[in-house]
Protein backbone atom coordinates (compact mmCIF):
# COMPACT_ATOMS: atom_id res chain seq x y z
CA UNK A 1 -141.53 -54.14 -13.05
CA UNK A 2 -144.12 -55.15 -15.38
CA UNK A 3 -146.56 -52.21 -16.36
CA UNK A 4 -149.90 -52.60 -18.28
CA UNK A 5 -150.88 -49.30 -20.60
CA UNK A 6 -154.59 -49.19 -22.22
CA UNK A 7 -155.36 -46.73 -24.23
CA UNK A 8 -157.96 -48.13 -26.50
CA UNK A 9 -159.59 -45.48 -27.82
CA UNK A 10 -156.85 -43.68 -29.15
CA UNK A 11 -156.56 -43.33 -32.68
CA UNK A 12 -155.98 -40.13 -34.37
CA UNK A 13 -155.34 -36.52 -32.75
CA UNK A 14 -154.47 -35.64 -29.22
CA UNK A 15 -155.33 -38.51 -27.97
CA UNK A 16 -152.63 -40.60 -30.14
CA UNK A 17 -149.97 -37.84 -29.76
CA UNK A 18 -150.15 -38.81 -25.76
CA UNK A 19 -149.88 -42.75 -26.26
CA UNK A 20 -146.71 -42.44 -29.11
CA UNK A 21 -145.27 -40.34 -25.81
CA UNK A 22 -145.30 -42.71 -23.77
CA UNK A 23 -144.38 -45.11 -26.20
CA UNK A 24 -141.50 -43.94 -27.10
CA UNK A 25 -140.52 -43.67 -23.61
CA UNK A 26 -141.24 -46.96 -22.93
CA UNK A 27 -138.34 -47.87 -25.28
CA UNK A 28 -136.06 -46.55 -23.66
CA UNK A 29 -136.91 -48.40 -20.36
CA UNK A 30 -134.98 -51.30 -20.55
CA UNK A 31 -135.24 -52.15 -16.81
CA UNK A 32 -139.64 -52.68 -17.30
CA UNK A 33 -141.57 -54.70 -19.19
CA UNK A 34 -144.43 -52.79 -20.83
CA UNK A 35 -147.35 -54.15 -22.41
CA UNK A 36 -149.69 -51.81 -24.53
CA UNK A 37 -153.76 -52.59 -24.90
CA UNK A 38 -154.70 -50.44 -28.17
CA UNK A 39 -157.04 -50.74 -31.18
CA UNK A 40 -156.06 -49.79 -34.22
CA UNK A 41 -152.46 -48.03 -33.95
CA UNK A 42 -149.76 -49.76 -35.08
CA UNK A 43 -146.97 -50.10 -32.75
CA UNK A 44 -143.68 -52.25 -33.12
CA UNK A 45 -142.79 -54.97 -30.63
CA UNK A 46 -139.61 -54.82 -28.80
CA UNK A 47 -137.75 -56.99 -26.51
CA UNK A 48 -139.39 -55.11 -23.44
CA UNK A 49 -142.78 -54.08 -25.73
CA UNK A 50 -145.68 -56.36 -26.64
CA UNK A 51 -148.05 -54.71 -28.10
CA UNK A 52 -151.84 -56.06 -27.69
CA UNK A 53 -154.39 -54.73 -31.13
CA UNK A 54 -157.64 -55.14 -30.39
CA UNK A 55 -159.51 -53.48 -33.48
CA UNK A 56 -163.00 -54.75 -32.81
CA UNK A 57 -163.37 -52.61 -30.17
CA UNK A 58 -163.82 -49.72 -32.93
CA UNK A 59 -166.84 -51.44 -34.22
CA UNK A 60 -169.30 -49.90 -31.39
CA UNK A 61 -170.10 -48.54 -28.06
CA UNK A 62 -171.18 -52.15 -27.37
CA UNK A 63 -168.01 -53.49 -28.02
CA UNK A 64 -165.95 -51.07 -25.96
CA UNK A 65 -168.21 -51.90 -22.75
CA UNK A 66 -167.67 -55.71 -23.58
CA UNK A 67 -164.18 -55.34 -23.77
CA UNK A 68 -163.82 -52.62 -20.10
CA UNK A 69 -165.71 -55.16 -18.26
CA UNK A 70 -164.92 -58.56 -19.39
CA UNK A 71 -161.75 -58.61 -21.66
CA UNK A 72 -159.95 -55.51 -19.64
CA UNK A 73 -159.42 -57.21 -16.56
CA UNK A 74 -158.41 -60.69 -17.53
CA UNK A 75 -155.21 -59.29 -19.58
CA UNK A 76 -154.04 -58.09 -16.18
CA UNK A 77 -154.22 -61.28 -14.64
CA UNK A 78 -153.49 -63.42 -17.30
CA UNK A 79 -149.82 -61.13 -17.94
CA UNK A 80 -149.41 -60.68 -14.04
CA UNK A 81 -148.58 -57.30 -14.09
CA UNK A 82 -147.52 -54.95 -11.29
CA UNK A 83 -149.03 -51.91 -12.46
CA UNK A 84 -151.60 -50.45 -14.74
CA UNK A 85 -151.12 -47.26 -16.41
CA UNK A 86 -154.59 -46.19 -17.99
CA UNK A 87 -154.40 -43.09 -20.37
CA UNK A 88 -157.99 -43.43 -21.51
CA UNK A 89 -159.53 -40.96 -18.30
CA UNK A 90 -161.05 -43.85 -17.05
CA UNK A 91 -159.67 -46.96 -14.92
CA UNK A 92 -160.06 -51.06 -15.79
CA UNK A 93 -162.77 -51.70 -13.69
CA UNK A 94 -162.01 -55.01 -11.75
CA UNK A 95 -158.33 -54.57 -11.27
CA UNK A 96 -156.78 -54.51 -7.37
CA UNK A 97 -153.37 -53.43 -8.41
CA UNK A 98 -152.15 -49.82 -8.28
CA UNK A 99 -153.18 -47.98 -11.32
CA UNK A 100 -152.06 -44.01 -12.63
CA UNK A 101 -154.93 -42.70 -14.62
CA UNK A 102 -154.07 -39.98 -17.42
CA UNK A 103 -156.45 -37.42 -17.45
CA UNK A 104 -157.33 -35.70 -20.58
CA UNK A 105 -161.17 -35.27 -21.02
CA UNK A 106 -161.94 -31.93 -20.54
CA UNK A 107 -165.65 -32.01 -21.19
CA UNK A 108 -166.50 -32.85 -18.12
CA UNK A 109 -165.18 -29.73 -16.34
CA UNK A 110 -165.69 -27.31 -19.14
CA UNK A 111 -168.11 -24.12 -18.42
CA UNK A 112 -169.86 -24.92 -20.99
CA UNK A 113 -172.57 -27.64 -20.87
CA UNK A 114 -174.40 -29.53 -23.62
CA UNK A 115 -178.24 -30.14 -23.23
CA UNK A 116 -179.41 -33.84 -24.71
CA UNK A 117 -180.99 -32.44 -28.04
CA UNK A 118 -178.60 -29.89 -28.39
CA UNK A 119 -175.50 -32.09 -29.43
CA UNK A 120 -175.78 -36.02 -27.85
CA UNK A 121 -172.48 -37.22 -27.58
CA UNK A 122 -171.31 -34.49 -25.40
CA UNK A 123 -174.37 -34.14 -23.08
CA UNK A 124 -173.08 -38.06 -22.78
CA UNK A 125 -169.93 -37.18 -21.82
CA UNK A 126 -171.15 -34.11 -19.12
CA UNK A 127 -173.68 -35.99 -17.52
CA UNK A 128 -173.29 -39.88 -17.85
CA UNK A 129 -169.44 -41.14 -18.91
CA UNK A 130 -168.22 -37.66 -16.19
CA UNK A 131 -169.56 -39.70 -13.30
CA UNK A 132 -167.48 -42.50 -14.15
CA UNK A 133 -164.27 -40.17 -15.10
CA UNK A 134 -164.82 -38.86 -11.21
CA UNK A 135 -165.26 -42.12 -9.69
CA UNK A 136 -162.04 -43.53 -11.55
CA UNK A 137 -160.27 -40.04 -10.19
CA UNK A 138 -161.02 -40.78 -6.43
CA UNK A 139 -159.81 -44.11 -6.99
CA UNK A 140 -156.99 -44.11 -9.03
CA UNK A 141 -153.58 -44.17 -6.95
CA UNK A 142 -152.36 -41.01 -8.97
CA UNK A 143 -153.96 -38.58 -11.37
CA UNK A 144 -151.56 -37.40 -14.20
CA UNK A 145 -153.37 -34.07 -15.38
CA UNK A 146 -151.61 -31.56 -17.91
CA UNK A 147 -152.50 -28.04 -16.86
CA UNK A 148 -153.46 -26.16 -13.60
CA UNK A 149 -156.93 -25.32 -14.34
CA UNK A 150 -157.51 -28.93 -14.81
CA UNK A 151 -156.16 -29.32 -11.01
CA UNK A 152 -158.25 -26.90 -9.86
CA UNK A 153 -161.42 -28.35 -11.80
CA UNK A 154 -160.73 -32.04 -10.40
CA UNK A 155 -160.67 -30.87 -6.83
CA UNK A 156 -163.77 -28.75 -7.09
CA UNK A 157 -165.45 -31.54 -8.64
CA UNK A 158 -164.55 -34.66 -6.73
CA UNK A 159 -162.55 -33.53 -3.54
CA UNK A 160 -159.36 -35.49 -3.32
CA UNK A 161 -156.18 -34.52 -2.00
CA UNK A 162 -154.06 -32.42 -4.44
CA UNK A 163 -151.52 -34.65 -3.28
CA UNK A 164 -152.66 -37.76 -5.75
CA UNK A 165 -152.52 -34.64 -8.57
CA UNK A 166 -149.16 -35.00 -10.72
CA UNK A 167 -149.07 -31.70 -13.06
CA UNK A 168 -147.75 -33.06 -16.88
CA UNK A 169 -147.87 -30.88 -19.73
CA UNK A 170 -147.67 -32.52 -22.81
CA UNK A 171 -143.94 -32.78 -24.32
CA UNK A 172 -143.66 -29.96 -26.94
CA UNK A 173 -140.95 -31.10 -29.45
CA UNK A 174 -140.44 -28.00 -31.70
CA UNK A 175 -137.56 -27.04 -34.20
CA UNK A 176 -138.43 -23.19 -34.77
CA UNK A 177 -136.93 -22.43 -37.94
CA UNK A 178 -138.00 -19.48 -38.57
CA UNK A 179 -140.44 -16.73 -36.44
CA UNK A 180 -143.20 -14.51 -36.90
CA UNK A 181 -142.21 -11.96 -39.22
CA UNK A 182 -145.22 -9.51 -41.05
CA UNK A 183 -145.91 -9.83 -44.47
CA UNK A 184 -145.38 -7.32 -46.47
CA UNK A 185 -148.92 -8.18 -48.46
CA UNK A 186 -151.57 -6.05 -48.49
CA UNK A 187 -153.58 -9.76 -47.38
CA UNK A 188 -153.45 -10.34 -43.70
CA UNK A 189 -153.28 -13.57 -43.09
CA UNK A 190 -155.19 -15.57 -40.36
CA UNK A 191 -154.71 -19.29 -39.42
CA UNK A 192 -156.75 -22.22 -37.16
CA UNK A 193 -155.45 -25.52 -36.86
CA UNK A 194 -158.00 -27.34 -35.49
CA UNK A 195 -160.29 -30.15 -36.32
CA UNK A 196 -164.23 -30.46 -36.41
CA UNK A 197 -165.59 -31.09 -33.30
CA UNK A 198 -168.15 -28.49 -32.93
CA UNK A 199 -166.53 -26.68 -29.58
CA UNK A 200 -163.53 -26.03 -31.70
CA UNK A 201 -165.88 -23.24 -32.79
CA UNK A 202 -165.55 -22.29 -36.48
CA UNK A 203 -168.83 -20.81 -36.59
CA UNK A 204 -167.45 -17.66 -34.61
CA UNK A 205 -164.49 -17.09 -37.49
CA UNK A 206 -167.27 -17.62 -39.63
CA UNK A 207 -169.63 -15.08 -38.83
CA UNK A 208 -166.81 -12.36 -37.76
CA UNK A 209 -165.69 -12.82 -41.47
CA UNK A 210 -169.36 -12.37 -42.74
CA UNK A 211 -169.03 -9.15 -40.35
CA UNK A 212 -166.14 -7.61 -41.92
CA UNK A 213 -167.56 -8.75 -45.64
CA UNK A 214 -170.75 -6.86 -44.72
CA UNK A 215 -168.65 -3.76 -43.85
CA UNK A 216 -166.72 -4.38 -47.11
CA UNK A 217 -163.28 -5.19 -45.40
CA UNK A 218 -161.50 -7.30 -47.77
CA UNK A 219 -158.03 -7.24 -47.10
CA UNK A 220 -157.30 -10.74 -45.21
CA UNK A 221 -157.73 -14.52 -45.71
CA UNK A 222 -158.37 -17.22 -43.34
CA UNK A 223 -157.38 -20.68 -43.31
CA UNK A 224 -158.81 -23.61 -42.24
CA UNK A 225 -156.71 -27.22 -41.41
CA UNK A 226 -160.11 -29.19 -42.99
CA UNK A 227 -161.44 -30.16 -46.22
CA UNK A 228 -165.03 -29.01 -45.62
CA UNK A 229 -166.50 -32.43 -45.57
CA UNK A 230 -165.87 -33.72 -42.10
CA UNK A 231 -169.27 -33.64 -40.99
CA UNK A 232 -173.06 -32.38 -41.70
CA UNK A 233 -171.71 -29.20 -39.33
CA UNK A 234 -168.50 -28.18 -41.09
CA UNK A 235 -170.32 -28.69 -44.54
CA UNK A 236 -172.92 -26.56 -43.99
CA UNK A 237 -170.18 -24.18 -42.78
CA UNK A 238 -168.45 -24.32 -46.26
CA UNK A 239 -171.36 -24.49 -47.98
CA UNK A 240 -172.49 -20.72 -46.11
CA UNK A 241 -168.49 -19.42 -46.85
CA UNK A 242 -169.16 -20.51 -50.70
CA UNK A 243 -172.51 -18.83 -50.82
CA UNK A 244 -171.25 -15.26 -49.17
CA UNK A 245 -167.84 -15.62 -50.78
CA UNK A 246 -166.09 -14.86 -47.83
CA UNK A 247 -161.96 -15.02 -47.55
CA UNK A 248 -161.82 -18.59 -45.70
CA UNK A 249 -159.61 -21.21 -47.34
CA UNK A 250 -160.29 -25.13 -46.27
CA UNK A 251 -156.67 -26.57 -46.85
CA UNK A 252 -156.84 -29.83 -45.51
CA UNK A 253 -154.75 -31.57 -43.45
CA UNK A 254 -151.14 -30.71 -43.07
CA UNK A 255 -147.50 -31.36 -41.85
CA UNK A 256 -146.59 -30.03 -38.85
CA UNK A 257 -143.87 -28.72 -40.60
CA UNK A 258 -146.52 -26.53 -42.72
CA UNK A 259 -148.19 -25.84 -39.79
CA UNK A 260 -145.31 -23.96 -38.56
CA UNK A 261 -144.30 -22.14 -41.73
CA UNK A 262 -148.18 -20.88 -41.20
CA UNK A 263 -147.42 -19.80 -37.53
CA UNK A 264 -144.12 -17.77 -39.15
CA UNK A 265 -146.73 -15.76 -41.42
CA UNK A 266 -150.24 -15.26 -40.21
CA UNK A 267 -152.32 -14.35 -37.14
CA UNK A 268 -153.25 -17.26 -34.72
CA UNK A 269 -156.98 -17.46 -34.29
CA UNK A 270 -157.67 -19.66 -31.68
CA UNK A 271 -161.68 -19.52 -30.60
CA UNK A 272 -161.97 -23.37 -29.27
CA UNK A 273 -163.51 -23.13 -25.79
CA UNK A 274 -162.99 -26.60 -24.43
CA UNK A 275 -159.73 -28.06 -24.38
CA UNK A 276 -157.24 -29.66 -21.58
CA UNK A 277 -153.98 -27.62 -22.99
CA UNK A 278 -154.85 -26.26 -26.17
CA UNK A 279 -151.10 -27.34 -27.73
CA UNK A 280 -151.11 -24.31 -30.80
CA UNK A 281 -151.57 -21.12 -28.82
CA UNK A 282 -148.02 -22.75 -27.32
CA UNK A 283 -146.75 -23.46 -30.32
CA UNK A 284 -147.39 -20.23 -32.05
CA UNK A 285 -146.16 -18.62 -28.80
CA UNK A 286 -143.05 -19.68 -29.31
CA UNK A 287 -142.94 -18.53 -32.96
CA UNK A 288 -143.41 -15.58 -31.69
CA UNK A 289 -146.93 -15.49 -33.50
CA UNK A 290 -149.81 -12.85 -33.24
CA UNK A 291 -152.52 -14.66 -31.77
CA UNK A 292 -156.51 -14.10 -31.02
CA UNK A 293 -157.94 -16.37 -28.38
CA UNK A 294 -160.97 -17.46 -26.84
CA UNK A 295 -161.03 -15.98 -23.19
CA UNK A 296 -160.93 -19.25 -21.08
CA UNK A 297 -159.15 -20.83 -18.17
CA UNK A 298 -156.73 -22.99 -19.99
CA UNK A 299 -155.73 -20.28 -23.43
CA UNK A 300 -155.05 -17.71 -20.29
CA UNK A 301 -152.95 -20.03 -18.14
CA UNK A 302 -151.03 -20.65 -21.40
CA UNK A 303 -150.41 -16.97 -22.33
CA UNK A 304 -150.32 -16.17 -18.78
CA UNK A 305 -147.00 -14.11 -19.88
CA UNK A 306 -147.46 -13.41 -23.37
CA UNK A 307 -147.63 -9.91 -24.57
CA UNK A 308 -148.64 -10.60 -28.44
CA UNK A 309 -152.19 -12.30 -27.39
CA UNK A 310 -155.50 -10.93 -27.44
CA UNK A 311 -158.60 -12.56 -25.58
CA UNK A 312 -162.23 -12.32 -27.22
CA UNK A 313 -165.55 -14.02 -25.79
CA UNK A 314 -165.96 -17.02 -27.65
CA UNK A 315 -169.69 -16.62 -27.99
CA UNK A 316 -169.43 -13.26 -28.76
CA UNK A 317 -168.54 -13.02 -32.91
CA UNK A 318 -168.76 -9.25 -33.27
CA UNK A 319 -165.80 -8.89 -30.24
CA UNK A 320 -164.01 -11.28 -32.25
CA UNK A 321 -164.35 -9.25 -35.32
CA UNK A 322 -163.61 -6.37 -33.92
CA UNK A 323 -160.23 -7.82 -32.77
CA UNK A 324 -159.67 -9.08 -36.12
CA UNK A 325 -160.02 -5.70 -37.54
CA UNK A 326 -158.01 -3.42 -34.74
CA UNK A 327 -155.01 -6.20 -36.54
CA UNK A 328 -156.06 -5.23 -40.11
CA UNK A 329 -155.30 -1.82 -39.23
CA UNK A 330 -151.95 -1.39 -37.56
């Protein structure tokens, strides 16, 4: 069995987390022959590995539709495969072999939608590059998905049987060495992982801290997984937090290992409303972590059972503060 993966636009995040999974699985499959298309990771060959780089493809959006229509196809025939595993939500165009498509865009089906001048790129996503994501869904041979809501979305969208639908969460290697246990500071402490993409919504933590500032309530910190440079958004963000003094702390990014001491120590904020999984509320759940979280299909399906959660509208800054603060005083 000879199996073709592309996943050229991972690179950093989520979306690399998912290909090194698969990767490392692939190892282990001594009785298939798997052949990886990527860009820029860097993945070692082995005896039933070859890896394909194809770094260009980085360069522009140009390049990428160069490569999906006339490079793409060609690799399958020219290495004969049997199958094609795509883990980039959309399938090589061109290709008559069976193909499993990896669905992890949640964009598309999220509640919330993007108008053209209010951010670009995702009003792309929701309105042009979504057609294509349902048109690869309906003709992919099977749909690998990683939570229920996402099941649910794909069938209201595009119809298909929830037969092709194969339910994967994403493999959640954690070594909990220690749990959740208050500190016995006067400083509540309050922690987001996240990066900068502008639904991860910092701007509610933001202004629920300027909230409890205004009302003089001091006694908590927040920190931040960024530098405060990522983008034009986040600086302006930092630049506000400088200017009003408020308790938020940019930190960079960190170890998982760190990230884990953090979830031992301080308050989970979670207000992101669009992701497929949303990987820290589970995490933190099973530290044992307090956590505040945006009230949305997927943070609810993932604390379906979790009694140390509360949910706040994520457009909605003064609920969130207002959950902040019923913490600050137990």
């Amino acid at each position: 069995m000879k199996i073709m993966v592309f996943d050229v636009p991972a690179e950093s995040g989520g979306a690399l987390t998912i290909l090194k999974q698969y990767y490392d699985a692939a190892i282990k499959d001594k009785d298939s022959e798997w052949i990886f298309v990527v860009s820029t990771p860097n993945l070692n060959e082995y005896e039933n590995i070859k890896v394909l780089n194809y770094p260009w493809i980085k360069k522009s959006w140009f390049h990428r539709l160069y490569f999906d229509n006339f490079v793409a196809h060609k690799l399958v025939e020219n290495y004969d495969v049997d199958e094609v595993l795509s883990l980039q939500n959309i399938l090589v165009p061109k290709v008559k072999i069976r193909q499993t498509l990896y669905l992890h865009q949640s964009l598309p089906f999220a509640e919330k939608r993007y108008g053209v001048t209010e951010n670009f790129k995702f009003w792309v996503y929701q309105n042009i590059i979504s057609k294509m994501i349902f048109k690869s869904i309906r003709k992919a041979d099977k749909v690998i998905v990683q939570s229920k809501w996402i099941i649910d979305a794909v069938i209201k969208k595009t119809r298909i049987s929830k037969k092709k639908l194969v339910l994967k969460q994403p493999e959640i290697k954690v070594e909990i060495k220690k749990q959740y246990k208050p500190s016995k500071s006067n400083i509540k402490l309050f922690f987001y992982p996240a990066g900068s993409m502008i639904y991860k919504n910092h701007d509610a933590i933001v202004k629920a801290c300027k909230l409890l500032h205004d009302k003089k309530i001091n006694n908590f910190k927040v920190v931040f997984t960024l530098n405060g440079y990522e983008n034009s958004h986040i600086s302006s963000l930092k630049a506000f937090i400088d200017n009003e003094n408020l308790p938020i702390d940019f930190i960079g990014m960190i170890s998982i290992e760190k990230v884990y001491d953090f979830y031992s120590k301080s308050v989970l904020l979670f207000p992101s409303f669009i992701e497929t999984f949303g990987l820290p509320l589970l995490e933190a759940k099973m530290h044992q972590t307090p956590i505040i979280a945006s009230d949305c299909a997927f943070s609810r399906e993932i604390l379906d059972d979790y009694n140390r959660v509360e949910f706040f509208d994520p457009f909605n800054s003064v609920n969130l503060s207002e959950k902040m603060l019923t913490l600050l005083n137990k």
